[in-house]
Protein backbone atom coordinates (compact mmCIF):
# COMPACT_ATOMS: atom_id res chain seq x y z
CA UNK A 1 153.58 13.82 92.55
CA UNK A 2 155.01 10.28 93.42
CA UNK A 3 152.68 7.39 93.57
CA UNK A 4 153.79 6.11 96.81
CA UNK A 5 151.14 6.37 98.74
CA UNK A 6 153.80 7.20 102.13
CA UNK A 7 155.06 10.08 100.01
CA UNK A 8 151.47 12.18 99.49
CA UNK A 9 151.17 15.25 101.56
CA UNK A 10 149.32 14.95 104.97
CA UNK A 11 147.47 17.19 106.81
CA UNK A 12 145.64 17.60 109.56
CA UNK A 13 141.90 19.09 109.43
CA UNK A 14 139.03 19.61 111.72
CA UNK A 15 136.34 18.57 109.84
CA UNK A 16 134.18 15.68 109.91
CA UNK A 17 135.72 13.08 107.58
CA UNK A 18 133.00 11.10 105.41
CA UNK A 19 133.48 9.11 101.92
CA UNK A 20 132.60 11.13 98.91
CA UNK A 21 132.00 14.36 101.17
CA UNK A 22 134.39 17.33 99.91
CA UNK A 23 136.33 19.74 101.94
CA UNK A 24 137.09 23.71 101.48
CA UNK A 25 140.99 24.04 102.42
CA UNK A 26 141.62 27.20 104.65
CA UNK A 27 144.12 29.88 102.97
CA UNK A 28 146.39 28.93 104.48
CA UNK A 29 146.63 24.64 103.75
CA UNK A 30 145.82 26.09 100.17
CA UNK A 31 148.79 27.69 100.08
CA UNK A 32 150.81 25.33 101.60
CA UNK A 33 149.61 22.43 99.53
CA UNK A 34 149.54 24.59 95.99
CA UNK A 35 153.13 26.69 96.23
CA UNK A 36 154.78 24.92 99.06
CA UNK A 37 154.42 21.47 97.80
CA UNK A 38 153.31 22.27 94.31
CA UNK A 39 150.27 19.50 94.21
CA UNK A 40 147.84 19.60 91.49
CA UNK A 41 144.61 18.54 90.36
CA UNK A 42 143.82 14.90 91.23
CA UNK A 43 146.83 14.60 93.29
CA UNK A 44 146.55 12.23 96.37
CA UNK A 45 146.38 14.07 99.99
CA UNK A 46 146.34 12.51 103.18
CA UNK A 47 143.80 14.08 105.88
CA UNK A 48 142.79 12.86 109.63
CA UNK A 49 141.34 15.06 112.10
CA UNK A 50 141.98 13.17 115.30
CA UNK A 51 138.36 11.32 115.44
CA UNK A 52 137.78 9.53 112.60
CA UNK A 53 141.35 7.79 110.79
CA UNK A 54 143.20 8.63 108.13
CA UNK A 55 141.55 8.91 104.96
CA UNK A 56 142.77 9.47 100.86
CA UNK A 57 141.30 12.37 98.91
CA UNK A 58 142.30 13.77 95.75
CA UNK A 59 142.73 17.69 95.07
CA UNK A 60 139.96 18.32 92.58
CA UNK A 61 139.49 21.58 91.98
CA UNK A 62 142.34 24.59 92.70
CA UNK A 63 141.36 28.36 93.47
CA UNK A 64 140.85 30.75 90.60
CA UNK A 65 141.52 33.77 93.05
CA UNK A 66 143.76 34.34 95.62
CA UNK A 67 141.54 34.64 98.58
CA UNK A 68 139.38 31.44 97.42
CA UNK A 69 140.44 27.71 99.05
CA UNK A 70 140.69 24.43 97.29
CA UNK A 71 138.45 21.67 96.90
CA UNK A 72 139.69 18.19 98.42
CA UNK A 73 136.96 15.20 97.46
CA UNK A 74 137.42 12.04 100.21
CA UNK A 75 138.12 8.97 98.72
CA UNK A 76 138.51 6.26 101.27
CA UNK A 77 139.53 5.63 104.14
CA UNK A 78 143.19 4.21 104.68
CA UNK A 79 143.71 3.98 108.93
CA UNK A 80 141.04 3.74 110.77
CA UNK A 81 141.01 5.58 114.34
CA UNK A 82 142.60 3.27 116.77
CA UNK A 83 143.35 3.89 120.45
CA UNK A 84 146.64 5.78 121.63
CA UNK A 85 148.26 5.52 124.90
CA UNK A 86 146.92 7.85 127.54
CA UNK A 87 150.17 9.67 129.09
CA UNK A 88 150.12 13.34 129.95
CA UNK A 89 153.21 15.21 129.82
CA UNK A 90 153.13 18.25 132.99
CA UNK A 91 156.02 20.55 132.23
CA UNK A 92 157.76 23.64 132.88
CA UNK A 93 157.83 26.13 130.36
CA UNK A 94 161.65 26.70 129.01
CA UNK A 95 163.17 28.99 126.82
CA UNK A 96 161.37 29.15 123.65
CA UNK A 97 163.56 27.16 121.78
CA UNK A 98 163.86 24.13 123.39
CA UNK A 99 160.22 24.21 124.67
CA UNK A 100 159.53 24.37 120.67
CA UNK A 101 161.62 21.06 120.61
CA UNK A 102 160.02 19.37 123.27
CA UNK A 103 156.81 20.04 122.17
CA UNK A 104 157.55 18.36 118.51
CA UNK A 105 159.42 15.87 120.19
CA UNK A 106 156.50 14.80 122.80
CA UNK A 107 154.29 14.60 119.89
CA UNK A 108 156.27 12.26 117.80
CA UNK A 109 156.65 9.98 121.54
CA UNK A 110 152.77 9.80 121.64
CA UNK A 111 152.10 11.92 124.36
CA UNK A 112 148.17 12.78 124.53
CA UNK A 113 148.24 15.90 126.23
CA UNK A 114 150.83 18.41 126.93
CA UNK A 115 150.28 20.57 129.68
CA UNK A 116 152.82 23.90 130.99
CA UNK A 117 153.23 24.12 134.57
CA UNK A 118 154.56 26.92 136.60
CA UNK A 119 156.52 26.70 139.48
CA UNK A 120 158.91 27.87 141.26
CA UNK A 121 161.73 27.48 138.89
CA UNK A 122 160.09 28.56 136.20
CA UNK A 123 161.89 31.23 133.94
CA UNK A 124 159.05 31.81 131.12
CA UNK A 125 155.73 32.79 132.79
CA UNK A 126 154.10 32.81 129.16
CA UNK A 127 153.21 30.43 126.36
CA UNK A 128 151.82 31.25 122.60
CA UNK A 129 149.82 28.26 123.11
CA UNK A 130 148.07 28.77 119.61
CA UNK A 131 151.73 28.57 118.33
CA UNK A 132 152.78 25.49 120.17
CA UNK A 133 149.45 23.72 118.76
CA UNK A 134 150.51 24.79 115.23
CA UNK A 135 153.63 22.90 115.93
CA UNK A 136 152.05 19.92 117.38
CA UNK A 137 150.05 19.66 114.11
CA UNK A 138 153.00 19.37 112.10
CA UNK A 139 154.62 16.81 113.89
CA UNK A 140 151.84 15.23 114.20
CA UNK A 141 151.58 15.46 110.42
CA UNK A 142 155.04 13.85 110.00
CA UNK A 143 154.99 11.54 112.81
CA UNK A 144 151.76 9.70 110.57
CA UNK A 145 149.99 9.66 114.30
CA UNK A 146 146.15 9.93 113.95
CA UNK A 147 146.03 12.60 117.01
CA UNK A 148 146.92 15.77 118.18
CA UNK A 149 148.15 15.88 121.51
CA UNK A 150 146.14 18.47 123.07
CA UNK A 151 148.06 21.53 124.39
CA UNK A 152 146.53 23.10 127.51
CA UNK A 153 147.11 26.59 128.71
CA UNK A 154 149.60 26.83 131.51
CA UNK A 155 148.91 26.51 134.88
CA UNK A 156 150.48 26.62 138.38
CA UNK A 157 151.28 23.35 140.47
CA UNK A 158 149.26 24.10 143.11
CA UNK A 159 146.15 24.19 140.82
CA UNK A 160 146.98 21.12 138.86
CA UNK A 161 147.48 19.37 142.41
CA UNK A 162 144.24 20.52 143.36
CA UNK A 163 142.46 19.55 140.42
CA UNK A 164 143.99 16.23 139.75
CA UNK A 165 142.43 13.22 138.50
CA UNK A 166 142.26 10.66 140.77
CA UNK A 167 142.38 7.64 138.38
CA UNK A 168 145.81 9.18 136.67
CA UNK A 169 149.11 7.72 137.50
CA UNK A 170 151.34 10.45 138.66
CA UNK A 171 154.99 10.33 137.62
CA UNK A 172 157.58 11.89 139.06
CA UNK A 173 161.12 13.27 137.98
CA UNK A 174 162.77 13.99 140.40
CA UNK A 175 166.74 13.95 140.85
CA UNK A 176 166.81 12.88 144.64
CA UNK A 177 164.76 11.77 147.71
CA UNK A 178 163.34 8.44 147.49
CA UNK A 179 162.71 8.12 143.40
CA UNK A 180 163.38 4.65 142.26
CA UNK A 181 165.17 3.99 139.25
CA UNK A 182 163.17 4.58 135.86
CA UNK A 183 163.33 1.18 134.33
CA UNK A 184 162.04 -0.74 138.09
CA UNK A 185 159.59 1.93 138.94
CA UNK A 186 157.80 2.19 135.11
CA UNK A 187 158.04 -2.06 135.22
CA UNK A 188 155.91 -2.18 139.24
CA UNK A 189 152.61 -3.57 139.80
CA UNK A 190 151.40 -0.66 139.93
CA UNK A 191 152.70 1.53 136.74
CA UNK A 192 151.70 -1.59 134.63
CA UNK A 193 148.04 -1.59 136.09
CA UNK A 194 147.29 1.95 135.58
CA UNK A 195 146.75 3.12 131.69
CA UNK A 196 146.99 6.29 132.24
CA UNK A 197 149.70 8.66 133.10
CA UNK A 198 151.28 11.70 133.82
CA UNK A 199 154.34 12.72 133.54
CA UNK A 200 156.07 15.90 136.04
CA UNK A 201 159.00 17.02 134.65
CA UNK A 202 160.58 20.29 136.21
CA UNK A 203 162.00 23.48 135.05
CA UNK A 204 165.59 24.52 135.11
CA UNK A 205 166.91 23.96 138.81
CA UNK A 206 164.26 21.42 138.79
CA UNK A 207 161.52 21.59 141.65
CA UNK A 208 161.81 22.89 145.09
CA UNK A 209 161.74 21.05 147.92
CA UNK A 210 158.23 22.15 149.00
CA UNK A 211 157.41 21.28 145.79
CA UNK A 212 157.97 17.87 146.13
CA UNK A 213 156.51 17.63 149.18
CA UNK A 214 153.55 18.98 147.37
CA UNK A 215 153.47 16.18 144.75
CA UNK A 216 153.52 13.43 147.26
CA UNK A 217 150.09 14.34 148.42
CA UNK A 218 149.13 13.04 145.05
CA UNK A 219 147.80 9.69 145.39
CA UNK A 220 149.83 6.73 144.59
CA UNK A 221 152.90 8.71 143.70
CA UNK A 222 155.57 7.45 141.62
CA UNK A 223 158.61 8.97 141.68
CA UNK A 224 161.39 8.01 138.92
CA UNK A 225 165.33 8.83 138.82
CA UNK A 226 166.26 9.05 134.76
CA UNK A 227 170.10 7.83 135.45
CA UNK A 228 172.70 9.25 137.31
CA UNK A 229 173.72 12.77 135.15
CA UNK A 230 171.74 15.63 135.47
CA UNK A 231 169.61 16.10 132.28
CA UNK A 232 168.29 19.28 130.74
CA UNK A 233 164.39 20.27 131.66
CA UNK A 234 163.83 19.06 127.31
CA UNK A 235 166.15 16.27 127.96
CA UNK A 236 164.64 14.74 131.05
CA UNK A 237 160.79 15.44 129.41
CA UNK A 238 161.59 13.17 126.40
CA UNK A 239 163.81 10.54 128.12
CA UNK A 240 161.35 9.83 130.83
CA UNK A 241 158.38 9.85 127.79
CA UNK A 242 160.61 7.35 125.68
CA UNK A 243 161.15 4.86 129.06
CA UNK A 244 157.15 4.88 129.77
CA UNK A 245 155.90 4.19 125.95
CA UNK A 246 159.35 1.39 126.07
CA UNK A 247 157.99 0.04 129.07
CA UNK A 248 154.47 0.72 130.06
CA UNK A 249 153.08 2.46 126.60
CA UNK A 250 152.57 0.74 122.64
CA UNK A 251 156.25 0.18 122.46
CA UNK A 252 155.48 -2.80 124.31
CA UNK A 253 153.93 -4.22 121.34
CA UNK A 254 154.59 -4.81 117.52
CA UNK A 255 151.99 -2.89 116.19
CA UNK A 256 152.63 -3.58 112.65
CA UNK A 257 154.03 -1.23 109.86
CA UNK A 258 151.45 1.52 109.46
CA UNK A 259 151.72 1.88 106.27
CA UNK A 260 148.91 -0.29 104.52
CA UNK A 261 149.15 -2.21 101.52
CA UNK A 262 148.12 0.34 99.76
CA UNK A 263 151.62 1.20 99.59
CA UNK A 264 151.59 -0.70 96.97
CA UNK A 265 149.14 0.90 94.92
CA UNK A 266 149.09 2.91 91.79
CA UNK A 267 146.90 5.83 92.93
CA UNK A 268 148.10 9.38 92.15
């Protein structure tokens, strides 16, 4: 396996992460890490688990039978855990392949939690939620973040209006009314004070009218336009995700390459 350190396999694991301490994969990451990517002993893996930074360990010992997981031993620690920007993402459920791409996509954008919402629009009533977790993990894998966005179980507007935080930032999509332009509403007092977010994207059709009337009972409201074409419900999600990490999020900011210099290193 290549020495570059940005090349090792990564994975994401819900263990406690400690130097020296050695993990049991699952079947399944045993699988994936053996026949998929063909490592072997003492080859270099990269594991976080969303608490405690990203952390070097080398494959020590593989399975002698099928059913039995291998051994990873924790080296040291290469990232530590550093704070992410706070920014919901509150969306309607599409058809399965695009939500799939949102949901990979929204992941790789930073967003910390992804949650359906059902409304009146809405064409798919049902989520595999344990499936669109799997494939936050991977893109969280490739996207080198140190978090999983969490992925909540769908719910209807009404609820989440009900049940809203009061110190979140609502943001609103909407493609009429009196929504302000994306780049002067995200770049007000008031989107710039607040660090955290949410973002309301709609389904297909986008949201009714009571709807929206139902959203501006949310407290300090912000409603966005994302340009002058109509987007698609996947379109409009990552767009508006990509102008609040550009303008409000850590796009605002050179954060520094994340690879460490470690890069550099000779470690298998």
């Amino acid at each position: 396996m290549s020495t570059a350190p940005h090349t090792w396999p990564r994975l994401y694991l819900a263990d406690d992460l400690r130097i020296e301490s050695e993990i049991i994969l699952s079947p399944d990451h045993t699988h994936y890490l053996l026949h998929v990517l063909r490592a072997q002993a003492g080859d270099s893996i990269r594991i976080f688990n969303g608490r405690d930074g990203e952390w070097r360990a080398t494959l020590t010992q593989t399975p002698q039978k099928k059913k039995e997981g291998a051994i990873l031993s924790i080296r040291e620690q290469r990232r530590p855990q550093s704070a992410e920007p706070d920014v919901w993402l509150c969306c309607a459920p599409i058809k399965r392949n695009h939500f799939d791409y949102m949901i990979q996509k929204a992941t790789e954008l930073g967003a910390s939690v992804i949650q359906p919402v059902l409304t009146s629009h809405t064409q798919v009533r049902e989520s595999n939620v344990e499936r669109l977790r799997t494939i936050a993990i991977e893109a969280a894998e490739q996207a080198e973040r140190l978090s999983v966005p969490e992925i909540r179980e769908p719910v209807s507007l009404a609820t989440l209006v009900k049940n809203w935080p009061k110190n979140r930032l609502p943001i609103i999509c909407a493609e009429f009314g009196d929504a302000q332009p994306a780049a002067q509403g995200l770049s007000s007092a008031l989107a710039q004070a607040r660090t955290a977010a949410a973002i309301f994207t709609g389904p297909e059709g986008g949201f009714t009218t009571d709807e929206l009337a139902l959203l501006h009972t949310l407290p300090e409201v912000l409603c966005l336009r994302l340009g002058c074409r109509i987007l698609r419900a996947d379109t409009a999600a990552l767009a508006a995700l990509s102008c609040w990490q550009a303008l409000c999020g850590d796009w605002k900011t050179h954060q520094g390459d994340i690879r460490t210099p470690r890069d550099n290193g000779t470690a298998r």
